[in-house]
Protein backbone atom coordinates (compact mmCIF):
# COMPACT_ATOMS: atom_id res chain seq x y z
CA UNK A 1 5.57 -11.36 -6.46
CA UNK A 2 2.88 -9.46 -4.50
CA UNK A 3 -0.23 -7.87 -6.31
CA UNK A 4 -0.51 -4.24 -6.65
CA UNK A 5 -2.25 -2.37 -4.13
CA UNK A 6 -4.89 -0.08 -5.79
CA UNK A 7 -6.65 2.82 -4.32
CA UNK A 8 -10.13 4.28 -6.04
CA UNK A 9 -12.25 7.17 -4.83
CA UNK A 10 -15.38 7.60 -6.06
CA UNK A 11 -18.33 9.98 -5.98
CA UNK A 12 -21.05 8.79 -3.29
CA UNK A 13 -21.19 6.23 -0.84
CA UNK A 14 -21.39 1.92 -1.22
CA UNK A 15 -22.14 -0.25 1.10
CA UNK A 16 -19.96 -2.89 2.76
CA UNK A 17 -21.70 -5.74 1.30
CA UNK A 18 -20.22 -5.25 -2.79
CA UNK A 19 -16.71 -5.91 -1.55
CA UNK A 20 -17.11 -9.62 -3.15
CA UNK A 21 -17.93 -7.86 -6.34
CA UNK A 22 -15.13 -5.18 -6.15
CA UNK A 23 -12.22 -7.75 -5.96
CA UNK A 24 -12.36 -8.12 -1.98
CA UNK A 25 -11.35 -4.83 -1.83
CA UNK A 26 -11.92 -2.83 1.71
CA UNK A 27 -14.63 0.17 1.24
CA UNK A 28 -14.42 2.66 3.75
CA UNK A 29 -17.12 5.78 3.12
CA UNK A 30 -15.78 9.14 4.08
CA UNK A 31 -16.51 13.19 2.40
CA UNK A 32 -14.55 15.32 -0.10
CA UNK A 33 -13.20 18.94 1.63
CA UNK A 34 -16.38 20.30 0.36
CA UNK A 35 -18.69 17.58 2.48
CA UNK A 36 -19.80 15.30 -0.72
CA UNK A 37 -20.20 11.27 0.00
CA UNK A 38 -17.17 9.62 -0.76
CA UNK A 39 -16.12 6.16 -0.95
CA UNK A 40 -12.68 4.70 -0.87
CA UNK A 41 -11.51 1.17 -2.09
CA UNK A 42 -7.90 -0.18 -1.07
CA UNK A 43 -7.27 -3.74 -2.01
CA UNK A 44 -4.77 -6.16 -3.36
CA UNK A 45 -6.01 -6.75 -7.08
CA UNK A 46 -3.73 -9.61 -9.23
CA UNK A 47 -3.59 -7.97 -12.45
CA UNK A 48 -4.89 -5.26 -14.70
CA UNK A 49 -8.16 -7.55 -15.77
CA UNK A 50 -8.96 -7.59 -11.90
CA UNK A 51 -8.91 -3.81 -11.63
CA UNK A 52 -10.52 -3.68 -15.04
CA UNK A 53 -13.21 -5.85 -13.59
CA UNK A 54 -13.42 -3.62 -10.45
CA UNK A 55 -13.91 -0.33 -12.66
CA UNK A 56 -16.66 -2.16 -15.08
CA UNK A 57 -18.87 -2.68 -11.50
CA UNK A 58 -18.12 0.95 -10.56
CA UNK A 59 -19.22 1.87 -13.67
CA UNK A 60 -22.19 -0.42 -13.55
CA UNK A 61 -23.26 1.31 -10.48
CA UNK A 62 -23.19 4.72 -12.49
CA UNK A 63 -20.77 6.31 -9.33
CA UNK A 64 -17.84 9.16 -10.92
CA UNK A 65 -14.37 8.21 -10.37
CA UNK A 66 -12.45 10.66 -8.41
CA UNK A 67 -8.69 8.90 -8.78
CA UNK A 68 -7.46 5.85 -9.25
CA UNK A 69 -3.98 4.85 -7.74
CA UNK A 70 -1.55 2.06 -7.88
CA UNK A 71 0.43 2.55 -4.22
């Protein structure tokens, strides 16, 4: 069976180098329709722990969620 993809936006922007920390997940940076920083995570996580994990470094890094989406 194939893990889930996810997909979380989040207020601000990341850099490239905390995909190790964020489950190997790819961060692309990009801005809401009213021109705010935005950054968006896609990635293959293995289980809900994994994307728990992701979202206790998100919140570590004090950045809003915007969505988060199992495709």
């Amino acid at each position: 069976m194939t893990p889930p993809i996810y997909r979380i936006r989040l207020t601000g922007h990341i850099d490239d180098s905390l995909s190790g920390q964020l489950g190997g997940m790819v961060i692309t940076r990009a801005f809401t329709s009213d021109s705010r920083p935005m950054t968006i995570l896609v990635g293959h996580l293995s289980d809900q722990a994994a994307l728990s994990e992701v979202l206790n470094e998100l919140y570590e890094l004090h950045l809003p969620l915007l969505t988060v989406e199992s495709l």
